[in-house]
N, C-alpha and C. Protein backbone atom coordinates (compact mmCIF):
# COMPACT_ATOMS: atom_id res chain seq x y z
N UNK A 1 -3.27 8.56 -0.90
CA UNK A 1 -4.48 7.77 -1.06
C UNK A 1 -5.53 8.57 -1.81
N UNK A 2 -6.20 8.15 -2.54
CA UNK A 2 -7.14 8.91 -3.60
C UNK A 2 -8.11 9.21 -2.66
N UNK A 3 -8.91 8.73 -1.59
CA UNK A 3 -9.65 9.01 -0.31
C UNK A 3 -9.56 10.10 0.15
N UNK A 4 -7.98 10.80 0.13
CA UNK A 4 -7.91 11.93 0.69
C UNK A 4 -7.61 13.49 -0.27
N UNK A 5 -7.50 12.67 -1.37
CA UNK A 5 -8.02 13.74 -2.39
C UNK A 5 -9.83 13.89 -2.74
N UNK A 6 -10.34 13.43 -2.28
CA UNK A 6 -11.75 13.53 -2.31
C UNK A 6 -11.85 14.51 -1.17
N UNK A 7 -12.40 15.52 -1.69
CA UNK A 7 -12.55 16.64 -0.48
C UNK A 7 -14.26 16.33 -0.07
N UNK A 8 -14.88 15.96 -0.32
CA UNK A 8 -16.33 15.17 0.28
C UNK A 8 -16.35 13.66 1.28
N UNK A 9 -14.92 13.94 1.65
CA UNK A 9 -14.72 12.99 2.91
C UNK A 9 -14.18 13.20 3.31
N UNK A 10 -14.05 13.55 4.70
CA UNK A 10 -13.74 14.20 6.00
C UNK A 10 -12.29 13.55 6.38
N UNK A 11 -11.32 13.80 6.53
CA UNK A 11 -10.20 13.54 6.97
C UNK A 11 -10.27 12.49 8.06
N UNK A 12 -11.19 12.86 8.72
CA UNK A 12 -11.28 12.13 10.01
C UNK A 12 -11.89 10.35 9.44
N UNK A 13 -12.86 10.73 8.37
CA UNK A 13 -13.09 9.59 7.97
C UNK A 13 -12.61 8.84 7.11
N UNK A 14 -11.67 9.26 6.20
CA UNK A 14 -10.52 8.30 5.63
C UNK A 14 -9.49 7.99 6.90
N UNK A 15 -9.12 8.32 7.93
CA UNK A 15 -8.35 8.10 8.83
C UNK A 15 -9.06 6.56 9.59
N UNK A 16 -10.11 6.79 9.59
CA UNK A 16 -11.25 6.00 10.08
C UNK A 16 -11.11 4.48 9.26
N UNK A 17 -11.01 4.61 7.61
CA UNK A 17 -11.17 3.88 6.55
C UNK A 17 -9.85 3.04 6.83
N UNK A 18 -8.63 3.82 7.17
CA UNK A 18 -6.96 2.82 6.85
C UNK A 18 -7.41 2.34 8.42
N UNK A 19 -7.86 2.33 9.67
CA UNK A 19 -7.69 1.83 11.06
C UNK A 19 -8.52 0.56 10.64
N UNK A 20 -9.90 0.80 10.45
CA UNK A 20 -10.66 -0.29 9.79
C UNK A 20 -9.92 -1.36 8.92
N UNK A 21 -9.11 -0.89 7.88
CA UNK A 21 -7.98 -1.77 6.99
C UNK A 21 -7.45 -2.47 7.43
N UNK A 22 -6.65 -1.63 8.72
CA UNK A 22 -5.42 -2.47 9.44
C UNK A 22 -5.87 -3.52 9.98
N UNK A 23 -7.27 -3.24 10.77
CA UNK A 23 -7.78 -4.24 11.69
C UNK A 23 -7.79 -5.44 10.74
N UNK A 24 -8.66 -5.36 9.65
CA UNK A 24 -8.36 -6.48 8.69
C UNK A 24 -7.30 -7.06 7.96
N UNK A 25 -6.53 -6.42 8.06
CA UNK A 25 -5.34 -6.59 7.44
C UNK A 25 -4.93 -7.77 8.59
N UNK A 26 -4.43 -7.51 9.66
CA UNK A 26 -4.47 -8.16 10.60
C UNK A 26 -4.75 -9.36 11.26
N UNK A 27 -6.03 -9.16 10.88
CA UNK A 27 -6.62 -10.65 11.04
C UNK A 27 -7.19 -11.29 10.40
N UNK A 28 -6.17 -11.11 9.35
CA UNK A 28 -6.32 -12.09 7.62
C UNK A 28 -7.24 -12.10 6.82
N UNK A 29 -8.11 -10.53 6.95
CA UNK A 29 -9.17 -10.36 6.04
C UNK A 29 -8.84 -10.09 4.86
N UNK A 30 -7.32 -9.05 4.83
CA UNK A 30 -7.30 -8.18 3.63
C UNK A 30 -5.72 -8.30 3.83
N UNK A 31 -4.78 -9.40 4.14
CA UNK A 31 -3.45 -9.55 4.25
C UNK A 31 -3.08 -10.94 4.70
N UNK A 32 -2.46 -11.41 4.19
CA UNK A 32 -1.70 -12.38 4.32
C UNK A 32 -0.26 -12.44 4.66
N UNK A 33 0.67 -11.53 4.42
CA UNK A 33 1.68 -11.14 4.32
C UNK A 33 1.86 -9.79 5.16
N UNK A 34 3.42 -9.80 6.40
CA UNK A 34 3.39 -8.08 6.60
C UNK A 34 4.58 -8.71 6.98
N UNK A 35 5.51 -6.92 6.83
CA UNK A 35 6.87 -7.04 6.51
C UNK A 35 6.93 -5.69 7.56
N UNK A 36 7.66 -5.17 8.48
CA UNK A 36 7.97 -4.46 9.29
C UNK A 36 9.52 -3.92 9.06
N UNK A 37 9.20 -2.56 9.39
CA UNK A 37 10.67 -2.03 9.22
C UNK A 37 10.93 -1.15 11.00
N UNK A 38 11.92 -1.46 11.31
CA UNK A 38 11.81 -0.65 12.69
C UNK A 38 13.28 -0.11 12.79
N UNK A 39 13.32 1.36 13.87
CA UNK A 39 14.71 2.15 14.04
C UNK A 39 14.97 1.73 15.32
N UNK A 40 16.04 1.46 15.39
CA UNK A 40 16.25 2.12 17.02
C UNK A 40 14.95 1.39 17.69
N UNK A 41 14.65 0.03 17.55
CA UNK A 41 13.85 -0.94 17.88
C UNK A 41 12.38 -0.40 17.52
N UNK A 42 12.43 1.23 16.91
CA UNK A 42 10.49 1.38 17.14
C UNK A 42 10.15 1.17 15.63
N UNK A 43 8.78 0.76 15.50
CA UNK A 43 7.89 -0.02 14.55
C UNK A 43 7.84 1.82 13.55
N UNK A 44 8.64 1.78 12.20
CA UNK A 44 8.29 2.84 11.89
C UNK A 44 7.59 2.95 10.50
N UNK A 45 7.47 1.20 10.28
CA UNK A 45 6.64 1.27 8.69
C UNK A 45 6.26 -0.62 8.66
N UNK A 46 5.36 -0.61 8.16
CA UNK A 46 4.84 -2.02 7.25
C UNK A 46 4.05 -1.70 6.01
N UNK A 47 4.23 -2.93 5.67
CA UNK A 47 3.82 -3.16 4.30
C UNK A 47 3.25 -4.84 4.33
N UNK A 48 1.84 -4.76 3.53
CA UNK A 48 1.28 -6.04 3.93
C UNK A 48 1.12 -6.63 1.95
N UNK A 49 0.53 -7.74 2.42
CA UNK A 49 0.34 -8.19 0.98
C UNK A 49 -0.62 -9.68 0.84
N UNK A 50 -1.39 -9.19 -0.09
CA UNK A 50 -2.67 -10.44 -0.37
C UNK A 50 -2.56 -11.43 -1.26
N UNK A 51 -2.85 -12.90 -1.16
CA UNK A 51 -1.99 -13.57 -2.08
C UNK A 51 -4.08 -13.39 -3.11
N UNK A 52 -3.65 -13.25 -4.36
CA UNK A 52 -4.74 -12.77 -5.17
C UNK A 52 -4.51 -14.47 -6.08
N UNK A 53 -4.11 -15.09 -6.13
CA UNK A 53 -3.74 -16.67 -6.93
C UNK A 53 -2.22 -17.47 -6.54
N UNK A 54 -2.65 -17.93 -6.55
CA UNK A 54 -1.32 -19.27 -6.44
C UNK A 54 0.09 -19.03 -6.44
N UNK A 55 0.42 -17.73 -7.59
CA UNK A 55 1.70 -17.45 -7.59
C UNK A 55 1.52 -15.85 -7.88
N UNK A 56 0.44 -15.28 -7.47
CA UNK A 56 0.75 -13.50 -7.40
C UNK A 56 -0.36 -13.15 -6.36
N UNK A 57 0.75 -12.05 -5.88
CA UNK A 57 0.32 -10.95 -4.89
C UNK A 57 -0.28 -9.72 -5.07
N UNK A 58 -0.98 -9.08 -4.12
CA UNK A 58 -1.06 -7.65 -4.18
C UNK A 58 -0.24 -6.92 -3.23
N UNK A 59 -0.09 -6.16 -3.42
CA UNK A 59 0.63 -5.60 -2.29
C UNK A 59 -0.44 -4.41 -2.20
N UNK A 60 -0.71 -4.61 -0.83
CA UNK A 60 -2.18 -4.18 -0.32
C UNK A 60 -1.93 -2.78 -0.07
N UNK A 61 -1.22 -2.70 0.84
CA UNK A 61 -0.95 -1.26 2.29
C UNK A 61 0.41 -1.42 2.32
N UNK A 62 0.88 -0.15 2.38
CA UNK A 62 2.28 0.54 2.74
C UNK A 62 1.98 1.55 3.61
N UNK A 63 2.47 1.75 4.87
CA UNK A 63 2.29 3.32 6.01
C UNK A 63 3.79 2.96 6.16
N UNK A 64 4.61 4.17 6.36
CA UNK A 64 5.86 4.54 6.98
C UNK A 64 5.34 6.01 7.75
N UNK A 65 5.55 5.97 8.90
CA UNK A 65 6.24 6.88 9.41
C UNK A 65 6.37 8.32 9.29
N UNK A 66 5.62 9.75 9.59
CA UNK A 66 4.98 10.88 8.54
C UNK A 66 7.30 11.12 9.23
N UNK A 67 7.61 10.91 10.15
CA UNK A 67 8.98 11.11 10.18
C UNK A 67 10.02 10.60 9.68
N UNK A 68 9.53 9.43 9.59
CA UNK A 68 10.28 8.16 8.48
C UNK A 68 10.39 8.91 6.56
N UNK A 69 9.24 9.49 6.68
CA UNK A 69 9.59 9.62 4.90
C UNK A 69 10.57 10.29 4.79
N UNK A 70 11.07 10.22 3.44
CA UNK A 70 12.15 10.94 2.51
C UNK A 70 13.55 10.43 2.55
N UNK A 71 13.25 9.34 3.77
CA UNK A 71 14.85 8.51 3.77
C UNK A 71 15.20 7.38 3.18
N UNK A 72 14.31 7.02 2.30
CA UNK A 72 14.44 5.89 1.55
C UNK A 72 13.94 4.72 2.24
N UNK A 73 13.07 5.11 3.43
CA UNK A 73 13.52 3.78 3.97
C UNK A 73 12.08 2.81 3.88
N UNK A 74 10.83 3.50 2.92
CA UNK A 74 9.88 2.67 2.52
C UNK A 74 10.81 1.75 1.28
N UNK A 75 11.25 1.85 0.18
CA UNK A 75 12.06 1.63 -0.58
C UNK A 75 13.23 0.11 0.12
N UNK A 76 13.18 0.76 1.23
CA UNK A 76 14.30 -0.26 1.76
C UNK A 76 12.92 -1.62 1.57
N UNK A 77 12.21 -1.00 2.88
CA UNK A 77 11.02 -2.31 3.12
C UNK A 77 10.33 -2.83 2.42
N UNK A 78 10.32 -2.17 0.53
CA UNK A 78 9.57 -2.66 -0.29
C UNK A 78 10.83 -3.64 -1.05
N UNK A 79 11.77 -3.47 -0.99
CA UNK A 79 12.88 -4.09 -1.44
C UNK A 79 12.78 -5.63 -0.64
N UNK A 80 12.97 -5.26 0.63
CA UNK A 80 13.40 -6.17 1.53
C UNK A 80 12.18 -7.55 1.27
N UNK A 81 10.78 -7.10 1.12
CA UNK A 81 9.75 -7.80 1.06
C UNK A 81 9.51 -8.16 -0.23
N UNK A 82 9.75 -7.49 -1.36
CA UNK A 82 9.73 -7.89 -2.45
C UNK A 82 11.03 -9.33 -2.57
N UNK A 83 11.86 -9.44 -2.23
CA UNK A 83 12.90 -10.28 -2.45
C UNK A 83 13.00 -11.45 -1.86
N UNK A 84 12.15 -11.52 -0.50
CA UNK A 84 11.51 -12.33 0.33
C UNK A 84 10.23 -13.00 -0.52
N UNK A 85 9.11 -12.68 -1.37
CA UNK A 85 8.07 -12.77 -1.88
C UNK A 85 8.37 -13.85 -3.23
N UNK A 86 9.95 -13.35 -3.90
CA UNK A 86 10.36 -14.16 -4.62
C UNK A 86 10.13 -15.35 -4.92
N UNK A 87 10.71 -15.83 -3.81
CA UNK A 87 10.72 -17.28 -3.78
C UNK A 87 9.64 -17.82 -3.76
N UNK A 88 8.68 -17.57 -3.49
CA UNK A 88 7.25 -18.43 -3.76
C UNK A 88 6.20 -17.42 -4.64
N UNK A 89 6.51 -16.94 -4.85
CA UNK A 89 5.15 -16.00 -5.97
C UNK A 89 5.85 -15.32 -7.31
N UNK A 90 5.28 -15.10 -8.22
CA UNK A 90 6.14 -15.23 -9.57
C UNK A 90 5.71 -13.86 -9.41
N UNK A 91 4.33 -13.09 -9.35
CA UNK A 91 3.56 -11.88 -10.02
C UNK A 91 3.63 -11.35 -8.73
N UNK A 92 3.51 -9.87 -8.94
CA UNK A 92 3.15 -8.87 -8.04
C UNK A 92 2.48 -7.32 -8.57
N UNK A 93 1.60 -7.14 -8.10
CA UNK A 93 0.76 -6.14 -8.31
C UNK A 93 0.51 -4.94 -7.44
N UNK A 94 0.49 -3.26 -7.76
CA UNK A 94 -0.01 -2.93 -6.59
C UNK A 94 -0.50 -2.10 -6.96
N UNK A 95 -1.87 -1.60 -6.85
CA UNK A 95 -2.65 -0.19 -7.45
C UNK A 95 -2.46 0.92 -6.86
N UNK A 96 -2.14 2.04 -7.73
CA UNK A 96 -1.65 3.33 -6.84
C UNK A 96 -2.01 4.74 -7.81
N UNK A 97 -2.69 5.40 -7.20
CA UNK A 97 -2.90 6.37 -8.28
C UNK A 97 -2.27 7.23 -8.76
N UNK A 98 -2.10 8.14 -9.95
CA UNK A 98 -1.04 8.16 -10.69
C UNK A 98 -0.85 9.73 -10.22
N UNK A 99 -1.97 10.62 -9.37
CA UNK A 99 -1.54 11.64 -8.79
C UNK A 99 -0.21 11.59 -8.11
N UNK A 100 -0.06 10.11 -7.17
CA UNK A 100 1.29 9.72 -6.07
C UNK A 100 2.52 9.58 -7.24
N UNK A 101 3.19 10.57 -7.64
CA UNK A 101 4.10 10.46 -8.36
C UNK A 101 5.12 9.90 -7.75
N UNK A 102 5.01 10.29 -6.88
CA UNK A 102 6.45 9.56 -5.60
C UNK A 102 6.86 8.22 -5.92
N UNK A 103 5.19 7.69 -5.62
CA UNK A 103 4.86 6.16 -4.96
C UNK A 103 4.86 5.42 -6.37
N UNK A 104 4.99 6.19 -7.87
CA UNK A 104 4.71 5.57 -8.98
C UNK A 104 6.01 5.52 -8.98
N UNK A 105 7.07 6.33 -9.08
CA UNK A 105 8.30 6.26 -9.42
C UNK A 105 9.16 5.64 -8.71
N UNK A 106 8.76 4.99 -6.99
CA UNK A 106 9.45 4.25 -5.86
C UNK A 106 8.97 2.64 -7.15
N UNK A 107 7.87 2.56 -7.42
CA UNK A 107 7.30 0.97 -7.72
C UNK A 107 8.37 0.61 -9.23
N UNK A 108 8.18 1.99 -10.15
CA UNK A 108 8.60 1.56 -11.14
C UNK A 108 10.33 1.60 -11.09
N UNK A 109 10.92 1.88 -10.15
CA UNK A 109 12.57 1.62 -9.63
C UNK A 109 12.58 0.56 -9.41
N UNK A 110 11.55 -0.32 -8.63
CA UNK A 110 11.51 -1.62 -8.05
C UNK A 110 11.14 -2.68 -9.01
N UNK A 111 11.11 -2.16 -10.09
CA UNK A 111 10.47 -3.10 -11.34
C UNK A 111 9.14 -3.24 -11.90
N UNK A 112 8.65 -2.54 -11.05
CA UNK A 112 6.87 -3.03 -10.85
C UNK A 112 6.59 -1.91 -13.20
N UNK A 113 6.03 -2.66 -13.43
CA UNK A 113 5.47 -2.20 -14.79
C UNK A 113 4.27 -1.57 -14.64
N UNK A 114 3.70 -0.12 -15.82
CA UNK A 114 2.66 -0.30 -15.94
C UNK A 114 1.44 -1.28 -16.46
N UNK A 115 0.72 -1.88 -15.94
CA UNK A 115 -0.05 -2.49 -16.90
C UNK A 115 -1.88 -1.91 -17.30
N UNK A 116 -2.11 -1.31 -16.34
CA UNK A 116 -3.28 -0.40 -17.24
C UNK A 116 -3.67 0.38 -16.50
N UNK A 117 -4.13 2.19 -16.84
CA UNK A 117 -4.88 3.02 -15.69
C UNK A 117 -6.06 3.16 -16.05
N UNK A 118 -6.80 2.81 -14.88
CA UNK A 118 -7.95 3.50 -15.40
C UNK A 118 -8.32 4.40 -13.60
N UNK A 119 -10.07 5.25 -13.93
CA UNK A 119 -10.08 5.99 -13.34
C UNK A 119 -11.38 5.42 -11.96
N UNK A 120 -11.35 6.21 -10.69
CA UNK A 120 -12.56 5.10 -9.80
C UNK A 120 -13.16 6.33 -9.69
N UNK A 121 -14.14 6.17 -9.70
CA UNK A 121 -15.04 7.70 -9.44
C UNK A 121 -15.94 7.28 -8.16
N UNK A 122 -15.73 7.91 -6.78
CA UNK A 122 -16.68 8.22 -5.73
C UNK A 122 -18.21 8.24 -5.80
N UNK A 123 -19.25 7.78 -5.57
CA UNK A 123 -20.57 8.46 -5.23
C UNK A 123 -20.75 8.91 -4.36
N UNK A 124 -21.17 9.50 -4.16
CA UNK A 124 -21.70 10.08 -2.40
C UNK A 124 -23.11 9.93 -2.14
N UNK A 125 -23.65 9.81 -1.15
CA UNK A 125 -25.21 9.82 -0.58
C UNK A 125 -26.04 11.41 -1.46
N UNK A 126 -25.00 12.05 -1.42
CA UNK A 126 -26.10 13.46 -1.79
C UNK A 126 -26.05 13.23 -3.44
N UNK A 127 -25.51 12.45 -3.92
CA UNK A 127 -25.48 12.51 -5.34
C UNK A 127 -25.80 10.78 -6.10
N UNK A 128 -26.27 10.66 -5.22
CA UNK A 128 -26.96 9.33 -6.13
C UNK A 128 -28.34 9.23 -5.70
């Protein structure tokens, strides 16, 4: 998350920022869509998604699991939900910054294209 490359915000308070998310995410502020992946019955990743027009999405939030990574198995759940999404939405979108090489190279396996970067620059209270 670019939040936590900003070293002028406290860990604790981007941690603060995704709980706040979820809550909305949740209760259909900032999600419409959530797709769950679980092991051995426990909840070890979702992925939610906002319908932004009629026939395209965002795909909002992805968390897996700090034990879950490296097994492919966000990949599984972005698969699984992407293919599900099909059938009723033509477009899909998801902003990710281009530091997350990981997360650029998981989207662009999955088809996802570039279509433009640009850059978000922070203010802070002591600097405006």
């Amino acid at each position: 998350s670019r939040f936590y490359f900003d070293k002028k915000i406290p860990k604790e308070k981007v941690d603060e920022l995704y709980e706040k998310w979820l809550e909305n995410s949740f209760d259909g502020q900032m999600a419409d869509y959530f797709y769950v992946i679980r092991v051995n019955n426990s909840l070890i990743g979702f992925v939610t998604f906002k319908v932004i027009k009629e026939n395209e999405l965002d795909l909002s939030l992805i968390i897996l699991d700090k034990e879950a990574r490296g097994q492919r198995l966000g990949k599984v759940l972005l698969r699984h939900a992407l293919t599900a999404m099909k059938e009723k939405y033509k477009y899909g979108q998801v902003t990710v910054s281009m530091r997350n090489v990981h997360a650029v190279n998981v989207y662009t396996s999955l088809g996802f294209k570039l279509k433009e970067e640009f850059q978000i620059f922070h203010a802070h209270n002591d600097t405006i």
